[in-house]
PDB file of N, CA and C in Angstrom:
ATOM      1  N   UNK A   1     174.761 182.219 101.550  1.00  0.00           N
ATOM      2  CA  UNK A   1     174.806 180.863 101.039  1.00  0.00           C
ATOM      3  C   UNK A   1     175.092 180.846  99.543  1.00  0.00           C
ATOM      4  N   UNK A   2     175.378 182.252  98.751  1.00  0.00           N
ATOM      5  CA  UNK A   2     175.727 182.152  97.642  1.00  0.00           C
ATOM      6  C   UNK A   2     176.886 181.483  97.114  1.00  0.00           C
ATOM      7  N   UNK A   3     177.679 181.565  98.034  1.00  0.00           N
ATOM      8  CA  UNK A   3     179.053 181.381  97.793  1.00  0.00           C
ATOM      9  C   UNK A   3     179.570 180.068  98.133  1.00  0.00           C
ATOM     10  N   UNK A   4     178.782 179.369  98.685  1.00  0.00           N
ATOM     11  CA  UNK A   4     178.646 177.946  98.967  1.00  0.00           C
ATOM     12  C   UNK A   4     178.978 177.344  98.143  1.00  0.00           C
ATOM     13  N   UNK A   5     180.231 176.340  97.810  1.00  0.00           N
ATOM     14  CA  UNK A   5     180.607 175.142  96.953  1.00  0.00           C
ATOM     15  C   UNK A   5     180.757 174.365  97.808  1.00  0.00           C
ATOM     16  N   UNK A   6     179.491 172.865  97.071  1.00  0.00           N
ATOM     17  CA  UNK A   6     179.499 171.588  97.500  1.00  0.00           C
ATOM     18  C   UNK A   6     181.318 170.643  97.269  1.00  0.00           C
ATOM     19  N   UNK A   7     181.408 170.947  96.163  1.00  0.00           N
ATOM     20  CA  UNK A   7     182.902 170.338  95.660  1.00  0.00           C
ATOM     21  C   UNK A   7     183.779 170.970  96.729  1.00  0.00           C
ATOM     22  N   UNK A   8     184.005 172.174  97.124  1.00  0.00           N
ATOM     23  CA  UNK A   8     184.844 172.198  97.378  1.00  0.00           C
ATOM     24  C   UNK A   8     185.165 172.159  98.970  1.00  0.00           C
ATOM     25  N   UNK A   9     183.493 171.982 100.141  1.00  0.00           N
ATOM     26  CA  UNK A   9     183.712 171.406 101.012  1.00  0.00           C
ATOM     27  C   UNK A   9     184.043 169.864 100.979  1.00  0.00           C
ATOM     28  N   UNK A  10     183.653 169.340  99.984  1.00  0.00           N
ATOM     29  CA  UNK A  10     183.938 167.441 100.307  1.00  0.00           C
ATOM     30  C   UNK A  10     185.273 167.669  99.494  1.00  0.00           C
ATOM     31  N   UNK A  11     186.205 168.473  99.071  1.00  0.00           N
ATOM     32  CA  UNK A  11     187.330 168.068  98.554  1.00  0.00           C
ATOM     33  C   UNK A  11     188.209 168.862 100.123  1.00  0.00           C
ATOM     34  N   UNK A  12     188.078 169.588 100.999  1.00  0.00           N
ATOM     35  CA  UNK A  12     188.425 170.011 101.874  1.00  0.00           C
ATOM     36  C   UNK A  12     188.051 169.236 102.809  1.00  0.00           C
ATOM     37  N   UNK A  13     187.109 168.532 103.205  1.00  0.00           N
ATOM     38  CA  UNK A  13     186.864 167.250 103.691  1.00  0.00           C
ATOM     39  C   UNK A  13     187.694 166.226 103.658  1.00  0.00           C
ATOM     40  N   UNK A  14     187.604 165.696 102.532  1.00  0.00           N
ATOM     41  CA  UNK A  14     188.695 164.911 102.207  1.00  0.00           C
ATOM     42  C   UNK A  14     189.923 164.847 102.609  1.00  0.00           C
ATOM     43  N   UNK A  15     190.503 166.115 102.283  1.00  0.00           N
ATOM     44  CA  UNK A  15     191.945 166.315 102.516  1.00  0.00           C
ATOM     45  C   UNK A  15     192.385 166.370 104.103  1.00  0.00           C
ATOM     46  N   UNK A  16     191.238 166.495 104.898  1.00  0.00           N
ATOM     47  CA  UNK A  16     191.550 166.457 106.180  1.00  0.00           C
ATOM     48  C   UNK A  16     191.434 165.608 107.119  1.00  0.00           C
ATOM     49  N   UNK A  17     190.666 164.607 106.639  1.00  0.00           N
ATOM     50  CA  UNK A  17     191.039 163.554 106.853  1.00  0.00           C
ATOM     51  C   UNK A  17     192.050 162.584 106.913  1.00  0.00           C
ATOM     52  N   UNK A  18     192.039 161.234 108.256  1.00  0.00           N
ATOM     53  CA  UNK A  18     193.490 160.828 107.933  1.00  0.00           C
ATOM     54  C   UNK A  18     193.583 160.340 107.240  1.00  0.00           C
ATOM     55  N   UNK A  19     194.637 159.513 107.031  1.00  0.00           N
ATOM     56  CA  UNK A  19     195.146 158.810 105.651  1.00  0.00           C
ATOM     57  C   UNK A  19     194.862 157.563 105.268  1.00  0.00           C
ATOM     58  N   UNK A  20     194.010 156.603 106.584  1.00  0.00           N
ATOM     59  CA  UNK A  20     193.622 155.587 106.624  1.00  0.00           C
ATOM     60  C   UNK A  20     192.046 155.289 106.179  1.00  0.00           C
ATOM     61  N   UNK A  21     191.724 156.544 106.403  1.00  0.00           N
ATOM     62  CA  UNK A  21     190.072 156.884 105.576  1.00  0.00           C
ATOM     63  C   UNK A  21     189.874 157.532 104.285  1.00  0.00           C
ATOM     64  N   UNK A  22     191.143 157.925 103.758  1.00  0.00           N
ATOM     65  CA  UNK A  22     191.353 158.308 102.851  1.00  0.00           C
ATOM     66  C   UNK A  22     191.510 157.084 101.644  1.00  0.00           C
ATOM     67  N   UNK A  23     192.312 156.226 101.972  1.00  0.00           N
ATOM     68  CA  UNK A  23     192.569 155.320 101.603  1.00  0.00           C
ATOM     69  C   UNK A  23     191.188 154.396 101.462  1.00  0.00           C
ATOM     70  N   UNK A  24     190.273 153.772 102.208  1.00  0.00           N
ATOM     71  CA  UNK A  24     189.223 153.669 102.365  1.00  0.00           C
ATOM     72  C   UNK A  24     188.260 154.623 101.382  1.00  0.00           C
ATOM     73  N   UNK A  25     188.151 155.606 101.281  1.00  0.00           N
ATOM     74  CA  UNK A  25     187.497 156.138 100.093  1.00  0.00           C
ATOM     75  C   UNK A  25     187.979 155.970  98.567  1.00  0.00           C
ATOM     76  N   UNK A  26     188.713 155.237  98.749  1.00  0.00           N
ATOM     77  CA  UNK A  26     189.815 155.494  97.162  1.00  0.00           C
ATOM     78  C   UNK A  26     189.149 153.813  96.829  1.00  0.00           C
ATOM     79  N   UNK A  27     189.278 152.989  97.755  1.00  0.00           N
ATOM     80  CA  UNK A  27     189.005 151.527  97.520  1.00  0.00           C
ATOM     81  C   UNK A  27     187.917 151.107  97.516  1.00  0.00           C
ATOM     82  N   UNK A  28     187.069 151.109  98.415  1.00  0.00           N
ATOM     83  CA  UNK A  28     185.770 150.853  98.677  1.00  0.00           C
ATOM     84  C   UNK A  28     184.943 150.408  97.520  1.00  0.00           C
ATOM     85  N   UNK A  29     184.623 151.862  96.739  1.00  0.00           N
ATOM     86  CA  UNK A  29     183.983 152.121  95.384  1.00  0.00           C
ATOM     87  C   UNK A  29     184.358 150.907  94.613  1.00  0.00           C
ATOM     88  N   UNK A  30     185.741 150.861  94.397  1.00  0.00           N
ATOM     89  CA  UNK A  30     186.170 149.950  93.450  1.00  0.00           C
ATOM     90  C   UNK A  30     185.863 148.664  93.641  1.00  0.00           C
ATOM     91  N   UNK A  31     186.056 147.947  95.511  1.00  0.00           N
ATOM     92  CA  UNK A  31     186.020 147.067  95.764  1.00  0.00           C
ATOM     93  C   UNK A  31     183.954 146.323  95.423  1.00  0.00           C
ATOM     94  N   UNK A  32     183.514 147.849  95.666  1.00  0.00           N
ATOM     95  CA  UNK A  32     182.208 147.372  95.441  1.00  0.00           C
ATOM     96  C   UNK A  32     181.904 147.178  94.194  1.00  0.00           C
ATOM     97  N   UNK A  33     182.226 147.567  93.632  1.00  0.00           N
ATOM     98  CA  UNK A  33     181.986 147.130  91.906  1.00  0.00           C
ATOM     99  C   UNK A  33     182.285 146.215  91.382  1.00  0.00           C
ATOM    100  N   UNK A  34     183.570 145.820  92.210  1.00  0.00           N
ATOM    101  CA  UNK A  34     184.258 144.577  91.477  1.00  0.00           C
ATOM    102  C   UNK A  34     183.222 143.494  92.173  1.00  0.00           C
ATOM    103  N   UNK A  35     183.040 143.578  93.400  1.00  0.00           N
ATOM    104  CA  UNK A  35     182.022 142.689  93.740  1.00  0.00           C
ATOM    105  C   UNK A  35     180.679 142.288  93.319  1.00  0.00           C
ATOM    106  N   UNK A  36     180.336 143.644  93.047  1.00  0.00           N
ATOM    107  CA  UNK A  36     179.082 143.187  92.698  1.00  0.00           C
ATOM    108  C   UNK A  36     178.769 142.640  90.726  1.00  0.00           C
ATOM    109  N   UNK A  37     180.121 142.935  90.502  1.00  0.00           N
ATOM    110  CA  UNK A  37     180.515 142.695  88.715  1.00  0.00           C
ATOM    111  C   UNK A  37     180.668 141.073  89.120  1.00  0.00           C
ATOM    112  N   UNK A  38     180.832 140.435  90.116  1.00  0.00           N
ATOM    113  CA  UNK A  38     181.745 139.215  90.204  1.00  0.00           C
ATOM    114  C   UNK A  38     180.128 138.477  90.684  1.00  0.00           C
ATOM    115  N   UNK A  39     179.534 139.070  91.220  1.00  0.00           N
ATOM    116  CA  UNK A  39     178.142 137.981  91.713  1.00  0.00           C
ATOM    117  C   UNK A  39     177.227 138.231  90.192  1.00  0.00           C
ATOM    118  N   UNK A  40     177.274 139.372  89.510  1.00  0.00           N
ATOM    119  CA  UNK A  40     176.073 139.191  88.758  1.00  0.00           C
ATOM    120  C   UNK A  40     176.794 137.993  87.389  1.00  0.00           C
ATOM    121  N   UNK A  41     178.522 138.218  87.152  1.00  0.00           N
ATOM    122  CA  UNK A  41     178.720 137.277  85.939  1.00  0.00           C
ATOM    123  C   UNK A  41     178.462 135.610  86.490  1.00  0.00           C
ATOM    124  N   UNK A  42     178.551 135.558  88.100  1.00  0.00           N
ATOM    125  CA  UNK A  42     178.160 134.362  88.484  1.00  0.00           C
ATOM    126  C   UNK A  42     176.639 133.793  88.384  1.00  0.00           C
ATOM    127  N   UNK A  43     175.890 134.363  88.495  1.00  0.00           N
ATOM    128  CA  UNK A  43     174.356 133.932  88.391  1.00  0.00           C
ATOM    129  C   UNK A  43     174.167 134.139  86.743  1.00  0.00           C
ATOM    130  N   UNK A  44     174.890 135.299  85.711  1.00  0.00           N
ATOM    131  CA  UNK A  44     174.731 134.979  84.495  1.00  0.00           C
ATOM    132  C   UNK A  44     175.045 133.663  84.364  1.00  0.00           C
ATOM    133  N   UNK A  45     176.427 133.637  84.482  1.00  0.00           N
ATOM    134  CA  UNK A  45     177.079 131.724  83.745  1.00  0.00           C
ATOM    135  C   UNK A  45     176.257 131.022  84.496  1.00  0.00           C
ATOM    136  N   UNK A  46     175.416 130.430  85.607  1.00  0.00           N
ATOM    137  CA  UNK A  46     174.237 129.742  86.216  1.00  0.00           C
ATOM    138  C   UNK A  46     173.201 129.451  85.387  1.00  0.00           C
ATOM    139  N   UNK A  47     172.813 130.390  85.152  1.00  0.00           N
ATOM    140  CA  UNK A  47     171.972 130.586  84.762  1.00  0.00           C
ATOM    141  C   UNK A  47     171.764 129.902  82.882  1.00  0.00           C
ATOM    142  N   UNK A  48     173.138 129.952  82.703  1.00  0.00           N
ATOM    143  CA  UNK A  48     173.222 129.627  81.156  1.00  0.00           C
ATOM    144  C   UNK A  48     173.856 128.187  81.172  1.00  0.00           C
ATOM    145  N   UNK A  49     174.412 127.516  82.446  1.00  0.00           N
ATOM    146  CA  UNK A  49     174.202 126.474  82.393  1.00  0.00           C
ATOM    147  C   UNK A  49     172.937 125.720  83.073  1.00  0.00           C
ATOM    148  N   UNK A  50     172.101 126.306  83.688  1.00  0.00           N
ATOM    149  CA  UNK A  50     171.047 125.735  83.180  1.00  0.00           C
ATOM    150  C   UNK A  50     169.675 125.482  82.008  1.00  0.00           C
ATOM    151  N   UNK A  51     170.429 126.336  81.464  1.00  0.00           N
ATOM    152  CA  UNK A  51     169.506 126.528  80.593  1.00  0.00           C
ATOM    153  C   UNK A  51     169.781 125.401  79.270  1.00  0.00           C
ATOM    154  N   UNK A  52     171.426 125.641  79.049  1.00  0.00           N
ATOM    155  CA  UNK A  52     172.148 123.741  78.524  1.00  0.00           C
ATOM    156  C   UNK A  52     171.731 122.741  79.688  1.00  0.00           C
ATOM    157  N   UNK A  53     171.440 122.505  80.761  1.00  0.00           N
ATOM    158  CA  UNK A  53     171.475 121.306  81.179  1.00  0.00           C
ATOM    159  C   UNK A  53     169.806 121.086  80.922  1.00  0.00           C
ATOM    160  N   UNK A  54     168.884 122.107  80.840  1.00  0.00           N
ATOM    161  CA  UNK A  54     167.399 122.251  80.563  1.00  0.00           C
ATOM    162  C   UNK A  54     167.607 121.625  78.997  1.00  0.00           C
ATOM    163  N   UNK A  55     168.226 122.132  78.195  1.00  0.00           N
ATOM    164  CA  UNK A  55     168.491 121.317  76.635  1.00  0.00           C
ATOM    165  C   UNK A  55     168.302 119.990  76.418  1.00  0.00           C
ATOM    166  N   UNK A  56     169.476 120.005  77.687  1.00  0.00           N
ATOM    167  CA  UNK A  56     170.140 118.350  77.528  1.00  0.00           C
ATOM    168  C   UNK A  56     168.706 117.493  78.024  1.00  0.00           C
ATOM    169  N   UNK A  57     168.109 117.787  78.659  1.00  0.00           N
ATOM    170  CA  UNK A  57     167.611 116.319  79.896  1.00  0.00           C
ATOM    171  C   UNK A  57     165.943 116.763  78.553  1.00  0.00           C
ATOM    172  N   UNK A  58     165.779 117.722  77.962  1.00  0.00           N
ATOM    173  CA  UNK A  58     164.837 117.718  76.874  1.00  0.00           C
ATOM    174  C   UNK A  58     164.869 117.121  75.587  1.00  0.00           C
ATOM    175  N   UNK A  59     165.891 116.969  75.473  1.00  0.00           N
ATOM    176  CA  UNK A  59     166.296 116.452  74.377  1.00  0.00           C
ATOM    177  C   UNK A  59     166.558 114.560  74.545  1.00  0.00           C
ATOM    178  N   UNK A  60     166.599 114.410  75.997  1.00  0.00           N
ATOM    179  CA  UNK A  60     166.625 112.919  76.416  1.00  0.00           C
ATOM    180  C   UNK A  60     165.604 112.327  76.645  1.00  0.00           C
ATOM    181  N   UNK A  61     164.761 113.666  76.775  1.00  0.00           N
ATOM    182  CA  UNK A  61     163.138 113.173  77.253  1.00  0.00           C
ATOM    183  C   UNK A  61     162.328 112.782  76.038  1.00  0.00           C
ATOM    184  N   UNK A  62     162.525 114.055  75.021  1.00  0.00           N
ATOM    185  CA  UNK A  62     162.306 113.899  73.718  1.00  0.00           C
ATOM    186  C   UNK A  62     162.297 112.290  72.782  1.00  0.00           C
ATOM    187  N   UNK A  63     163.846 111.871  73.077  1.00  0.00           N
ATOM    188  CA  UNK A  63     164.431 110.488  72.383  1.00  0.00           C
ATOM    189  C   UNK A  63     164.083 109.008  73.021  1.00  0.00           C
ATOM    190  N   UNK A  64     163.410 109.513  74.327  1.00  0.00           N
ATOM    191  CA  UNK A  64     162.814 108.288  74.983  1.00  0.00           C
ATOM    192  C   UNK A  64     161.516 108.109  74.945  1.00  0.00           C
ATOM    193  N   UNK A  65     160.651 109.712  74.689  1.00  0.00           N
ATOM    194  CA  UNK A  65     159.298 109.324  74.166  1.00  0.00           C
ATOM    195  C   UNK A  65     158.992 108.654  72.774  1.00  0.00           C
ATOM    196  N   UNK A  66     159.895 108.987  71.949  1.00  0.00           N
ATOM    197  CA  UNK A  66     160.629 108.790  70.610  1.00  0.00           C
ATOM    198  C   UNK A  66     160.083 107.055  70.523  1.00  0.00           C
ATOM    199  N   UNK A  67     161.545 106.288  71.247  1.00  0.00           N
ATOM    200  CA  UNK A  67     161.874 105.127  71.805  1.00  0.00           C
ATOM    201  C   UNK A  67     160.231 104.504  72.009  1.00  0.00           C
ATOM    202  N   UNK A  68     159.760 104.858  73.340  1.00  0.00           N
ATOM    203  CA  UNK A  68     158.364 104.394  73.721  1.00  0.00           C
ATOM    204  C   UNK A  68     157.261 104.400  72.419  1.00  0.00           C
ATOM    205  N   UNK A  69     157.030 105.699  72.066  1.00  0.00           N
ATOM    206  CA  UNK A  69     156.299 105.541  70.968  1.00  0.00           C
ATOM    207  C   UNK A  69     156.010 104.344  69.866  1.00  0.00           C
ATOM    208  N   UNK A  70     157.538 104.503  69.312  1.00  0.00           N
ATOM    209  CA  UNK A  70     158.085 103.236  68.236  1.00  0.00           C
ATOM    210  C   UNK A  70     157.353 102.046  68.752  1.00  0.00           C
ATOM    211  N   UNK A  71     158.316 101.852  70.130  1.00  0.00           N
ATOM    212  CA  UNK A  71     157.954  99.896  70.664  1.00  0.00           C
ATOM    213  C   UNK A  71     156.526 100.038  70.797  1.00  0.00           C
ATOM    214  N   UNK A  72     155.469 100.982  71.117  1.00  0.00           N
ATOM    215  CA  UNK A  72     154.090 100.944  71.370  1.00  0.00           C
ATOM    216  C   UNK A  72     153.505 100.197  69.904  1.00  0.00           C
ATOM    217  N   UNK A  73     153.721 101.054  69.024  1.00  0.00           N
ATOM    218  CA  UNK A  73     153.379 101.473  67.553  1.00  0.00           C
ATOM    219  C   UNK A  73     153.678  99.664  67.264  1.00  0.00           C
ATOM    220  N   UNK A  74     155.008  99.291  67.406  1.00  0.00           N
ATOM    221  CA  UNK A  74     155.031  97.972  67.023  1.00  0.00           C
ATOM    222  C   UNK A  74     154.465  96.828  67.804  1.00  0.00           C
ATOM    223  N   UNK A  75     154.249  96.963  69.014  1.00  0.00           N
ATOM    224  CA  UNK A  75     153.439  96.153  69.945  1.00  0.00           C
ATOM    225  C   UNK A  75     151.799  96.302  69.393  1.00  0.00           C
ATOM    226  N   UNK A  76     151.650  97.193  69.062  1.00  0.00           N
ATOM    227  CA  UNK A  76     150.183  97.483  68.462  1.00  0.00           C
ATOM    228  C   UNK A  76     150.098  96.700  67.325  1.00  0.00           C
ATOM    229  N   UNK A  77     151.080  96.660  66.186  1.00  0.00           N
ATOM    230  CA  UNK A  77     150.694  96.109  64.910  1.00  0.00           C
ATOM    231  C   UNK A  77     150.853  94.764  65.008  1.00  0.00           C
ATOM    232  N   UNK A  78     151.930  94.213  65.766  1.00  0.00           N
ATOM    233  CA  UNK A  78     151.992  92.450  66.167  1.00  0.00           C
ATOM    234  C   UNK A  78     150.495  92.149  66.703  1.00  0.00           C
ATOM    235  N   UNK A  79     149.916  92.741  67.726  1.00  0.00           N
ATOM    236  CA  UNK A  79     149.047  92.591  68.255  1.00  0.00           C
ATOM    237  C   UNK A  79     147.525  92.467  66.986  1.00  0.00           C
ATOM    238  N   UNK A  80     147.414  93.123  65.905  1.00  0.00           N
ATOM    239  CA  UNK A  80     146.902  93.288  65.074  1.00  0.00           C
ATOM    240  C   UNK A  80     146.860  92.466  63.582  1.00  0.00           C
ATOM    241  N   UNK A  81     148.119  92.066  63.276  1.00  0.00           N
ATOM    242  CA  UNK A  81     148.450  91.430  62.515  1.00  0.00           C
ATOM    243  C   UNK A  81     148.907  90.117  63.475  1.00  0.00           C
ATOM    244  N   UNK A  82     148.343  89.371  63.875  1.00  0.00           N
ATOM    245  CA  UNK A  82     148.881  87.919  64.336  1.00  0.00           C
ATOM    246  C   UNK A  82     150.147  87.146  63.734  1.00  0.00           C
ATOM    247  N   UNK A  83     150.285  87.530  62.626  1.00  0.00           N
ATOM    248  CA  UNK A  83     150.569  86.299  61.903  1.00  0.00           C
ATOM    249  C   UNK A  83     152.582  87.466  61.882  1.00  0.00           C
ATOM    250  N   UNK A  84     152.342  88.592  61.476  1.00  0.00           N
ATOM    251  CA  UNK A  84     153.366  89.035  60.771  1.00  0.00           C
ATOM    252  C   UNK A  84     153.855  90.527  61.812  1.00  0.00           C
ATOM    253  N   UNK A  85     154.771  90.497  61.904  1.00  0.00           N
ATOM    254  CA  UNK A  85     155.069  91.551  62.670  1.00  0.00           C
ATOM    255  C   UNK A  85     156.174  90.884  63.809  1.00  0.00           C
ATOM    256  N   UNK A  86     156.878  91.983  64.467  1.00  0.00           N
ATOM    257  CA  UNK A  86     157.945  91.706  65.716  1.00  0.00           C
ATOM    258  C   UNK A  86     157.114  91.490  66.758  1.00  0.00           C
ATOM    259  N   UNK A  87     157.552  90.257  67.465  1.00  0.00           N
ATOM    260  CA  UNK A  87     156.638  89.681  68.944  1.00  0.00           C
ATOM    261  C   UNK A  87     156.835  91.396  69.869  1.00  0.00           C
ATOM    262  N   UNK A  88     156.298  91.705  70.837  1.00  0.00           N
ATOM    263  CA  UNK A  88     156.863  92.915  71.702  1.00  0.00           C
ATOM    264  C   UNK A  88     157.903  92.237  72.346  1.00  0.00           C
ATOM    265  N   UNK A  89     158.286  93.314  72.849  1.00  0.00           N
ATOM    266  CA  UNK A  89     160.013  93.388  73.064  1.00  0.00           C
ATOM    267  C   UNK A  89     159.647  93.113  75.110  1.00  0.00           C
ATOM    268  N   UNK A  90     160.755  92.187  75.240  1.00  0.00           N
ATOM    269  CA  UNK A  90     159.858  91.559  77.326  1.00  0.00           C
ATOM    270  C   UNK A  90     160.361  93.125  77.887  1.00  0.00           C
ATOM    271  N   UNK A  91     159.748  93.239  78.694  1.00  0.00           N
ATOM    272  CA  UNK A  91     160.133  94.168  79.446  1.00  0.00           C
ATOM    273  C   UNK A  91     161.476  94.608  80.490  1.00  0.00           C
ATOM    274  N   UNK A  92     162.002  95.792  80.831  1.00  0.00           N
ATOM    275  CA  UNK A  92     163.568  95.775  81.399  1.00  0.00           C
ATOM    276  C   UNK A  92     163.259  95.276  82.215  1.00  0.00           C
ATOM    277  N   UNK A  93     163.746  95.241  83.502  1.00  0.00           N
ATOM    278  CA  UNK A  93     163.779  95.042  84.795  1.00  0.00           C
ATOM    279  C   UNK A  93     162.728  96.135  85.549  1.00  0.00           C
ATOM    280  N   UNK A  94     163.580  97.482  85.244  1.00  0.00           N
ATOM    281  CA  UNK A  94     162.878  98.867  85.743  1.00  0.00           C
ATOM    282  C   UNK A  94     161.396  99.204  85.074  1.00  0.00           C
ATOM    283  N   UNK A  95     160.699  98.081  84.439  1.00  0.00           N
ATOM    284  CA  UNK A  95     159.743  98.868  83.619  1.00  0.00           C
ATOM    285  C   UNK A  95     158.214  97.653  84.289  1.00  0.00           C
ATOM    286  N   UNK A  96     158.843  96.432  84.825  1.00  0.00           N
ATOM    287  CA  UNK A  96     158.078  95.834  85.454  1.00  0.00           C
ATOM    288  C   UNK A  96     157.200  95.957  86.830  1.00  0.00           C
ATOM    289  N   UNK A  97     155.704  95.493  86.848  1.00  0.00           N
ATOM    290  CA  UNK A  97     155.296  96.274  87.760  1.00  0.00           C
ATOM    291  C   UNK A  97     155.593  95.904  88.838  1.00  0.00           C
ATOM    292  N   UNK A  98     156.041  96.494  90.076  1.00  0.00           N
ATOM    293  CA  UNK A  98     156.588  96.325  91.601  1.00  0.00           C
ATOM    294  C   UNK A  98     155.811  96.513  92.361  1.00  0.00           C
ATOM    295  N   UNK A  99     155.231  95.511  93.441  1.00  0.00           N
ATOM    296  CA  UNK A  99     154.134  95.716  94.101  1.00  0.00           C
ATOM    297  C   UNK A  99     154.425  96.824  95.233  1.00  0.00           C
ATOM    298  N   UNK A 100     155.488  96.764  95.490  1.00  0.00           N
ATOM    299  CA  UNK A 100     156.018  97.574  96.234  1.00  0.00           C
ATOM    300  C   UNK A 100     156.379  99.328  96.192  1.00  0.00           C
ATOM    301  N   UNK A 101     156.114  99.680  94.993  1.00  0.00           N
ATOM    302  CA  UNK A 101     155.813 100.569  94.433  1.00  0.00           C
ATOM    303  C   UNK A 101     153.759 101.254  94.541  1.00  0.00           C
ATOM    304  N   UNK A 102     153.548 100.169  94.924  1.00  0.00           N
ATOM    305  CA  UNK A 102     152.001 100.388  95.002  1.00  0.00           C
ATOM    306  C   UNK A 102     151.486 100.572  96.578  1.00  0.00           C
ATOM    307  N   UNK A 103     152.675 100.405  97.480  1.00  0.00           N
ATOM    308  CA  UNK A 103     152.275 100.860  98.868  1.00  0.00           C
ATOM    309  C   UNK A 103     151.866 102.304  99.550  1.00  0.00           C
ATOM    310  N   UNK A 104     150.926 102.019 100.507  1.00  0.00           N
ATOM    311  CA  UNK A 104     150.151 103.381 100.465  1.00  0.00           C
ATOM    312  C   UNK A 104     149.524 104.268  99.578  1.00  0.00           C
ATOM    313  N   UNK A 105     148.884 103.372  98.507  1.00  0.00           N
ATOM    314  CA  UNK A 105     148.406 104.378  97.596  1.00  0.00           C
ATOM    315  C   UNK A 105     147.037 103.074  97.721  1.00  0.00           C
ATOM    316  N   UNK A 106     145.593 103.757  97.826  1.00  0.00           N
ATOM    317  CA  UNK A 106     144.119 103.051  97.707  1.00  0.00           C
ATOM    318  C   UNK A 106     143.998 103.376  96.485  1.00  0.00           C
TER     319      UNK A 106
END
């Protein structure tokens, strides 16, 4: 068993094989790499647009607590000062309470 080369049974292997498995060993490798190069840059770019769309909807959440705050802050001081200050602002449509919104809940 001294004389035993691994290389040079799988390169004698190889060669004796037909040409259609041969071919198949030449591609495979490649094809798998390219594949698996092609799913991981896909879940990268995923991944990094969610992480901008995580930005975005924080940064909206941010400017509407913003928003709420303010009209609170000034509903508070009208409320406080009678005389001087902005009346509160009526409410949207979407911000009024809906009884229907209160179904199934005791």
């Amino acid at each position: 068993m001294d004389d035993y080369n691994f290389r040079a049974d799988l390169l004698d292997t190889f060669q004796s094989a037909p040409d259609a498995i041969k071919a198949l060993m030449l591609i495979l490798p490649l094809a798998f790499t390219l594949g698996l190069l092609a799913v991981v840059l896909h879940h990268v770019r995923a991944a990094r647009r969610m992480e901008r769309h995580d930005a975005m909807e924080r940064d909206a959440r941010e400017a509407e607590w913003e928003r709420m705050m303010e009209a609170t802050l000034a509903d508070l001081r009208w409320r406080e000062d009678s005389v001087t200050g902005r009346s509160p602002r009526p409410l949207k449509k979407d911000e009024r309470f809906d009884k229907t919104l209160m179904l199934g809940r005791n």
